[in-house]
PDB file of N, CA and C in Angstrom:
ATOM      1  N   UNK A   1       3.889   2.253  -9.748  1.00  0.00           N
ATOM      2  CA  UNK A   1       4.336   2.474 -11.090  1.00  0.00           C
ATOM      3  C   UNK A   1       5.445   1.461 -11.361  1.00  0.00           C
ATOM      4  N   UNK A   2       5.477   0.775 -12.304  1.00  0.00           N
ATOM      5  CA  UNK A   2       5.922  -0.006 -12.634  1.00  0.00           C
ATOM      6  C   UNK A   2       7.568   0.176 -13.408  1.00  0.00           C
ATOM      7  N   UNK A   3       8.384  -0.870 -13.608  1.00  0.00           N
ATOM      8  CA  UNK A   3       9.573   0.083 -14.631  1.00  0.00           C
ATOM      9  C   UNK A   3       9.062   0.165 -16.293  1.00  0.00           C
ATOM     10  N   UNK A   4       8.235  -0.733 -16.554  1.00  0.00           N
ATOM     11  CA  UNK A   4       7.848  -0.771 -17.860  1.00  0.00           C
ATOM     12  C   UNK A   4       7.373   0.921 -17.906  1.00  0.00           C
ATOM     13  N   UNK A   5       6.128   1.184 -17.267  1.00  0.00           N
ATOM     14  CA  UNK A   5       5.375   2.714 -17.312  1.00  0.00           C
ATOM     15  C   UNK A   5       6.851   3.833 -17.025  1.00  0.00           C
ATOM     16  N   UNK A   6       7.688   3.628 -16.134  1.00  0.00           N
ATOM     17  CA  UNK A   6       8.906   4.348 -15.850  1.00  0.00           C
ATOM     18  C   UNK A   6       9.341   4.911 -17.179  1.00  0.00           C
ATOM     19  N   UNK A   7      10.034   3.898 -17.824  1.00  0.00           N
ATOM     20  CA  UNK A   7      10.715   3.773 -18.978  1.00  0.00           C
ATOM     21  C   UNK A   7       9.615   4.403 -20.225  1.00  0.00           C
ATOM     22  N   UNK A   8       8.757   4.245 -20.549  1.00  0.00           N
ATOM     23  CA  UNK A   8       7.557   5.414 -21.048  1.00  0.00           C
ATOM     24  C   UNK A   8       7.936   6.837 -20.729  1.00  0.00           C
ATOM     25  N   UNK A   9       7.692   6.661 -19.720  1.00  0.00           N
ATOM     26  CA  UNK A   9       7.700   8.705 -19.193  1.00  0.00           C
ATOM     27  C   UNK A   9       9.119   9.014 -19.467  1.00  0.00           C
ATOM     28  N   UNK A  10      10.209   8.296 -19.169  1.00  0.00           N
ATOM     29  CA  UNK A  10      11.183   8.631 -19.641  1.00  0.00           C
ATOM     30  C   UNK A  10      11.451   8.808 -20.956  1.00  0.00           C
ATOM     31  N   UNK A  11      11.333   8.270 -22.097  1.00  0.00           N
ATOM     32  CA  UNK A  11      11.452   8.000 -23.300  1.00  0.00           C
ATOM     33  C   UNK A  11      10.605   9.458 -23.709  1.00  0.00           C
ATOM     34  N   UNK A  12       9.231   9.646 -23.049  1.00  0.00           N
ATOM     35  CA  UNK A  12       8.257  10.626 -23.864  1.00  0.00           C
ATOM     36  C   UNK A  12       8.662  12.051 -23.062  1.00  0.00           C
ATOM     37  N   UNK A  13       9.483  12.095 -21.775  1.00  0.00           N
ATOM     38  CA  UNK A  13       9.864  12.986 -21.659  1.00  0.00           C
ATOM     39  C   UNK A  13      11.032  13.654 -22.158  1.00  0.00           C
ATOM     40  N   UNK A  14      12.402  12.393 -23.008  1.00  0.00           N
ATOM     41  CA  UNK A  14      13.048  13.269 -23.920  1.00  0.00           C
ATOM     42  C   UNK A  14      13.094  13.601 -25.316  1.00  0.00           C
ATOM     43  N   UNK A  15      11.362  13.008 -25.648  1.00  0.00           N
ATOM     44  CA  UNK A  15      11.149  13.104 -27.210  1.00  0.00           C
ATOM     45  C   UNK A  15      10.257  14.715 -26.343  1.00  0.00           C
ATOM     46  N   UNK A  16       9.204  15.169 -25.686  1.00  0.00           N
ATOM     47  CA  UNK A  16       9.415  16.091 -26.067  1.00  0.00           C
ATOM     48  C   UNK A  16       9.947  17.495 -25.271  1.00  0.00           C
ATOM     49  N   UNK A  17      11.641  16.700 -24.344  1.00  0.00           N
ATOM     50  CA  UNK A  17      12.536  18.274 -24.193  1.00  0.00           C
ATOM     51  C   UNK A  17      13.184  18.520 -25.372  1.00  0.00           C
ATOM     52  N   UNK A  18      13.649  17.044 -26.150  1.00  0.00           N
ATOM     53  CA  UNK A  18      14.758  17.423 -27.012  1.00  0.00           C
ATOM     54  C   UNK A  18      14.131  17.438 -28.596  1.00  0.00           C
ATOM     55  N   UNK A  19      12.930  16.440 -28.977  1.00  0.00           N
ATOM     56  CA  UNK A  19      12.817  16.091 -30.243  1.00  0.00           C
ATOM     57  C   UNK A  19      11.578  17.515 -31.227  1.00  0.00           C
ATOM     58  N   UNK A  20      11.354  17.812 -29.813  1.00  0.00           N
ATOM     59  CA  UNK A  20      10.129  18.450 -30.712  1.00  0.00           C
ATOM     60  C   UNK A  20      10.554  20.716 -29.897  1.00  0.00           C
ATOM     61  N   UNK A  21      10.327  21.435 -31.278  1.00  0.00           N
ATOM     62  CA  UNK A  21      10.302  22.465 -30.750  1.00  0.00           C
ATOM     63  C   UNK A  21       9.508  23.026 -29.517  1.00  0.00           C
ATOM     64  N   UNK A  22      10.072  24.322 -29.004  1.00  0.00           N
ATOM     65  CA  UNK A  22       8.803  24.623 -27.804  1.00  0.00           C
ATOM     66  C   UNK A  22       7.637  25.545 -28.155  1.00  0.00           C
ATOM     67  N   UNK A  23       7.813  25.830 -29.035  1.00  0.00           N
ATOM     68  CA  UNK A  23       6.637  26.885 -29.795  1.00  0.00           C
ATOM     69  C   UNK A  23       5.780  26.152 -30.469  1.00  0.00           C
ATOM     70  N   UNK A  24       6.036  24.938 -30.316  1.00  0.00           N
ATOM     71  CA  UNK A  24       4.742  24.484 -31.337  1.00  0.00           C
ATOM     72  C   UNK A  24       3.118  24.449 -30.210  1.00  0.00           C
ATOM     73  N   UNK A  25       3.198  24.498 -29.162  1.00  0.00           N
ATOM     74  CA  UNK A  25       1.831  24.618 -28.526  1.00  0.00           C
ATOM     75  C   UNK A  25       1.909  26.006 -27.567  1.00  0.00           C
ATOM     76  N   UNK A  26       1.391  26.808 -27.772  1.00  0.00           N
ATOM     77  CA  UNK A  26       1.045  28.635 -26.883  1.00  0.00           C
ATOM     78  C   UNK A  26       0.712  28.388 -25.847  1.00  0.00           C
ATOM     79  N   UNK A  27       1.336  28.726 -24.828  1.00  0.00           N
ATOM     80  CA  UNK A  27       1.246  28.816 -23.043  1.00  0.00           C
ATOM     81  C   UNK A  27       1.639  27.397 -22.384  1.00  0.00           C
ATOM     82  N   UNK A  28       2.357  26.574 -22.875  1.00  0.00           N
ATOM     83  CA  UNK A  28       2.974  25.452 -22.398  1.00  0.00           C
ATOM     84  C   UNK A  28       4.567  25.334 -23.346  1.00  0.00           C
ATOM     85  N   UNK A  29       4.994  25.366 -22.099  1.00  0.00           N
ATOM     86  CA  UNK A  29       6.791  24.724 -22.134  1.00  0.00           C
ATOM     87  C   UNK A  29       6.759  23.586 -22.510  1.00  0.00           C
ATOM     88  N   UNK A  30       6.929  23.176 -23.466  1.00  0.00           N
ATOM     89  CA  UNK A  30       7.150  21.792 -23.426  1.00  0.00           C
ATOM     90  C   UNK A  30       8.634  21.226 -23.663  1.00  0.00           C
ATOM     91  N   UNK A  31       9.841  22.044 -23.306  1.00  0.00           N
ATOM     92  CA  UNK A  31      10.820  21.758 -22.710  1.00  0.00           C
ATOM     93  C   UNK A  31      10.534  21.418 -21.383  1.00  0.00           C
ATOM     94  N   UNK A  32      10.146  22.256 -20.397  1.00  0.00           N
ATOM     95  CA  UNK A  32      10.064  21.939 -19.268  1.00  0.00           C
ATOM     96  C   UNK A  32       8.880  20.636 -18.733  1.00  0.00           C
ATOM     97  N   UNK A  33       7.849  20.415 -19.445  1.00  0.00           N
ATOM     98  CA  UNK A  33       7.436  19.279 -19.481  1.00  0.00           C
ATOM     99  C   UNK A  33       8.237  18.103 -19.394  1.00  0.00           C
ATOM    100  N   UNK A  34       8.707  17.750 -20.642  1.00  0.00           N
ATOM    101  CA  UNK A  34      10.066  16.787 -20.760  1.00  0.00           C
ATOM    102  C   UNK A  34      10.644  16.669 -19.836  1.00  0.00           C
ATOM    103  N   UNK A  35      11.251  17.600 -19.043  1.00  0.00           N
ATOM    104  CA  UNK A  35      12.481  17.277 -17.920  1.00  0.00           C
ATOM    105  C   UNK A  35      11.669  17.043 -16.795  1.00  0.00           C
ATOM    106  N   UNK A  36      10.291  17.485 -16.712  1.00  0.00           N
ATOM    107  CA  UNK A  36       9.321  16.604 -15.667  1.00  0.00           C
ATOM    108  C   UNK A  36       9.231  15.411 -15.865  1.00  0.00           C
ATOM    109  N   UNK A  37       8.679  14.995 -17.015  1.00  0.00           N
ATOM    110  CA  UNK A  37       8.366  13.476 -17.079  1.00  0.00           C
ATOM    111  C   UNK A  37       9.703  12.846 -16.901  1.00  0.00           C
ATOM    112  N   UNK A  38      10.836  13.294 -17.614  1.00  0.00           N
ATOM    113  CA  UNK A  38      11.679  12.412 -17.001  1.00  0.00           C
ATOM    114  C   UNK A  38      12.334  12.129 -15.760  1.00  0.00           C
ATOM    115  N   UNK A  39      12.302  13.554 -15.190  1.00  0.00           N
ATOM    116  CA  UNK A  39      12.528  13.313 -13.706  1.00  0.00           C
ATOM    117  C   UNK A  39      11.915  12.221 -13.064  1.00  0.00           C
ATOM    118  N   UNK A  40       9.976  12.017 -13.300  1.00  0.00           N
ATOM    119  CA  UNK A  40       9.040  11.506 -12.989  1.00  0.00           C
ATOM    120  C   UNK A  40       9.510   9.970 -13.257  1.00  0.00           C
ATOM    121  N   UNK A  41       9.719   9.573 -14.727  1.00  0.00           N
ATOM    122  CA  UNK A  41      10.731   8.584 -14.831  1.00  0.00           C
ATOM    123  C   UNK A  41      11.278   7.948 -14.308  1.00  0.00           C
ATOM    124  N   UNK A  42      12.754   8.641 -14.592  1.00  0.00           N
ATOM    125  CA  UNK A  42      13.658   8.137 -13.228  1.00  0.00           C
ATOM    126  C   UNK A  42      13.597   7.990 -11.843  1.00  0.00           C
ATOM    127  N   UNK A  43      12.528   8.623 -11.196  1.00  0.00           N
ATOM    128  CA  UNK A  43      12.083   8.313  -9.711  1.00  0.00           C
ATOM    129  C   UNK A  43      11.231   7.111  -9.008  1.00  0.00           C
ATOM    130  N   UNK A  44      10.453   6.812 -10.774  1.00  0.00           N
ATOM    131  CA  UNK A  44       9.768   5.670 -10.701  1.00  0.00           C
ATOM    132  C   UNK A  44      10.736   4.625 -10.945  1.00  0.00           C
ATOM    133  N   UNK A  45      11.405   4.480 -11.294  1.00  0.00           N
ATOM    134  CA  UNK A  45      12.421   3.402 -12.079  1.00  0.00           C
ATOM    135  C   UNK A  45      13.315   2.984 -10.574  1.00  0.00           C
ATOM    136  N   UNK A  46      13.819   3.815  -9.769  1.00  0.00           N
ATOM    137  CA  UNK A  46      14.243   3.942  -8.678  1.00  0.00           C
ATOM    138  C   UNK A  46      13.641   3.678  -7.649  1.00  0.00           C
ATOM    139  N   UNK A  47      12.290   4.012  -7.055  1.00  0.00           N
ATOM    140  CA  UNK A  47      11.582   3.615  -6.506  1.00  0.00           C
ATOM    141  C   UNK A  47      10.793   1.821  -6.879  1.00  0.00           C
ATOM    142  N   UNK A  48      10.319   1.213  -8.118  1.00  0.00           N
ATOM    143  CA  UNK A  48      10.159   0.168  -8.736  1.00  0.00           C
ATOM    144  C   UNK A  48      11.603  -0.674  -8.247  1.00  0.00           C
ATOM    145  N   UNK A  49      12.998  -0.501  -8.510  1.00  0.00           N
ATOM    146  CA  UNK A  49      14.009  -1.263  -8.151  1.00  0.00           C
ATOM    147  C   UNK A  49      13.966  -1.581  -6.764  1.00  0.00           C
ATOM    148  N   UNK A  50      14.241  -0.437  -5.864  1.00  0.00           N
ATOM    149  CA  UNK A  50      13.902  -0.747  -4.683  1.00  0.00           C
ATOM    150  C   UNK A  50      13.034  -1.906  -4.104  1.00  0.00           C
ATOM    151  N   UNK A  51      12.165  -1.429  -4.750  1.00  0.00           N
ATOM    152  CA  UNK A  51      10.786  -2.413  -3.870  1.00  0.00           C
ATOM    153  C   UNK A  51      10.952  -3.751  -4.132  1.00  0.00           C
ATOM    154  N   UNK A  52      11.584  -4.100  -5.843  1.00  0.00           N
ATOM    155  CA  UNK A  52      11.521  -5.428  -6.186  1.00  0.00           C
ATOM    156  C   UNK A  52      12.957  -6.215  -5.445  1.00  0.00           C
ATOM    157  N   UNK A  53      13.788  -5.388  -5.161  1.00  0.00           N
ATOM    158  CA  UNK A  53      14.858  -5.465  -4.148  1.00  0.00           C
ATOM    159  C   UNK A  53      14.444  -6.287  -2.489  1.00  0.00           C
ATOM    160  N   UNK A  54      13.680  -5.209  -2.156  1.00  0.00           N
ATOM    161  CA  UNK A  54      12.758  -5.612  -0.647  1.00  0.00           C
ATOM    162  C   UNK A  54      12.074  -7.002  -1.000  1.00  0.00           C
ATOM    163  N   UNK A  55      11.032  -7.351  -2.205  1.00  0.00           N
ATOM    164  CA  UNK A  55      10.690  -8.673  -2.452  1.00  0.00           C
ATOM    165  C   UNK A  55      12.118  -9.872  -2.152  1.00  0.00           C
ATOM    166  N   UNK A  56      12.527  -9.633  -2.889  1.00  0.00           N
ATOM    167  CA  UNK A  56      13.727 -10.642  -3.144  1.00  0.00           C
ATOM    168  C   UNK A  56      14.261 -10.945  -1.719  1.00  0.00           C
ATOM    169  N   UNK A  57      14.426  -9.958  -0.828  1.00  0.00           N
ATOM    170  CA  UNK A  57      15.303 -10.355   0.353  1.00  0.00           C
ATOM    171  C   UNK A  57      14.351 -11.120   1.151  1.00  0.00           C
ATOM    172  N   UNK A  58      12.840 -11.037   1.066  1.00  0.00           N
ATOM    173  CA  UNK A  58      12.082 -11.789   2.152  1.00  0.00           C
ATOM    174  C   UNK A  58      12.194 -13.132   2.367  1.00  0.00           C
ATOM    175  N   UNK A  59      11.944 -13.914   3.364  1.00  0.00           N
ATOM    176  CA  UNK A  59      11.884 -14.973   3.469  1.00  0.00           C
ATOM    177  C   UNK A  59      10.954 -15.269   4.201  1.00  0.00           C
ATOM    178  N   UNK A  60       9.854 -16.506   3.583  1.00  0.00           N
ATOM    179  CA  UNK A  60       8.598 -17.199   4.306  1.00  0.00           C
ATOM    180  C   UNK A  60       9.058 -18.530   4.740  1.00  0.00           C
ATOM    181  N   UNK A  61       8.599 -19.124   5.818  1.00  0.00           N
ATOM    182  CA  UNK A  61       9.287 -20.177   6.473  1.00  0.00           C
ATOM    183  C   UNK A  61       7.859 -21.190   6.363  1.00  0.00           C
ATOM    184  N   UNK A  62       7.397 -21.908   6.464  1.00  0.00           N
ATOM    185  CA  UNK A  62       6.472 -22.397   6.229  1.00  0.00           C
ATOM    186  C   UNK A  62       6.116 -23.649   7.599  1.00  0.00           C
ATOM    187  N   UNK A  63       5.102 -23.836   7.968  1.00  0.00           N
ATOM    188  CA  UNK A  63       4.763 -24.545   9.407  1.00  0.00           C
ATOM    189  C   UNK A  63       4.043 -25.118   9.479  1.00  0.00           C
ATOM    190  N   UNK A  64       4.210 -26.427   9.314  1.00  0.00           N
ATOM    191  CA  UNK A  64       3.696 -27.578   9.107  1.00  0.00           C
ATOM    192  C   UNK A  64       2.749 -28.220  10.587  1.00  0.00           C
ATOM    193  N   UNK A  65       1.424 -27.918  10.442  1.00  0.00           N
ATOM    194  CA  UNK A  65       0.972 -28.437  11.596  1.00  0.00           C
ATOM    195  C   UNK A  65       0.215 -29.670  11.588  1.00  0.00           C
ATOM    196  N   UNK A  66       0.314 -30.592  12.125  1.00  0.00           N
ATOM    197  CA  UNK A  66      -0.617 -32.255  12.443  1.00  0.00           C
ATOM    198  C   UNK A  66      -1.199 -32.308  13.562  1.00  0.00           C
ATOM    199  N   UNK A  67      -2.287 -32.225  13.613  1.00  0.00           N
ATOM    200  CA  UNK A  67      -3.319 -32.700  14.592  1.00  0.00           C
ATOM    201  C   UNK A  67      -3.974 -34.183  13.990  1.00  0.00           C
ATOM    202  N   UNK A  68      -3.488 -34.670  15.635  1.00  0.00           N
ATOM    203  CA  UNK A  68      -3.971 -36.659  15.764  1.00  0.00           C
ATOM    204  C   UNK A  68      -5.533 -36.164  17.222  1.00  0.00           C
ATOM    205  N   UNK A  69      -5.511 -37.394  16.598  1.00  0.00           N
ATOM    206  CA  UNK A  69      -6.758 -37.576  17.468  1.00  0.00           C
ATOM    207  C   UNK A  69      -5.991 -38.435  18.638  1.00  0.00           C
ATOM    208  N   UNK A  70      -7.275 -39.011  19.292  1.00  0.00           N
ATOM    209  CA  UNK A  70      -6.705 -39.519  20.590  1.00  0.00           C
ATOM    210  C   UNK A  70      -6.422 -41.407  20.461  1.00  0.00           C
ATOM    211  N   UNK A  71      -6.387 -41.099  19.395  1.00  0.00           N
ATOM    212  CA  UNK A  71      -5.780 -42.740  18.964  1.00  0.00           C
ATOM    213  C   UNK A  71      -4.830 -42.598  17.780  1.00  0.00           C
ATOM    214  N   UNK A  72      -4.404 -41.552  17.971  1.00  0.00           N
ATOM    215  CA  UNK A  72      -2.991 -41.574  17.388  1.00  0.00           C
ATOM    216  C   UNK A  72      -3.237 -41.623  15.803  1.00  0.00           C
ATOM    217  N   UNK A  73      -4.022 -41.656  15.083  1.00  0.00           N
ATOM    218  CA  UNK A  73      -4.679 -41.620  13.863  1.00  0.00           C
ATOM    219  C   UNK A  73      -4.210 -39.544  13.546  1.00  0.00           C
ATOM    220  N   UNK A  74      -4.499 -39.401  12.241  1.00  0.00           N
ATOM    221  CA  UNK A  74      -4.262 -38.068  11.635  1.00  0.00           C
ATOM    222  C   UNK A  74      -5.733 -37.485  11.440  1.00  0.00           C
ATOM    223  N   UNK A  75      -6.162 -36.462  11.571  1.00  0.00           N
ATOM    224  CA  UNK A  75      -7.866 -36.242  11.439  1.00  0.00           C
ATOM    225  C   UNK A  75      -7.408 -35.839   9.792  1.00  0.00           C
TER     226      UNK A  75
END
């Protein structure tokens, strides 16, 4: 999950804890929805930093190999 998709679930999880009543749909909270997705959110957003964190620190060294023939020529 990406931070772009993060930032989604976050956004749609406090339009609907805070923006929209909870009675408007019968047998779903949709307060408690909201504070899922955003939890969901923020874990992705956290998890996404991390990782792009771990990218950044790697380092590839690169190894240059030449094979000559037996007259000293490059194949």
């Amino acid at each position: 999950m990406g931070v772009g998709i993060s930032i989604f679930l976050l956004a749609l999880g406090a339009i609907l804890a805070f923006a929209i009543d909870s009675d408007v749909v019968d047998g779903i909270n949709l307060g408690i929805v909201g504070f899922v997705l955003m939890a969901v959110g923020v874990i992705g957003i956290i998890i996404s930093l991390v990782l792009m964190n771990q990218r950044s620190n790697t380092s590839h060294r690169v190894v240059e190999e030449r094979r000559y023939r037996d007259d000293g020529t490059l194949y």
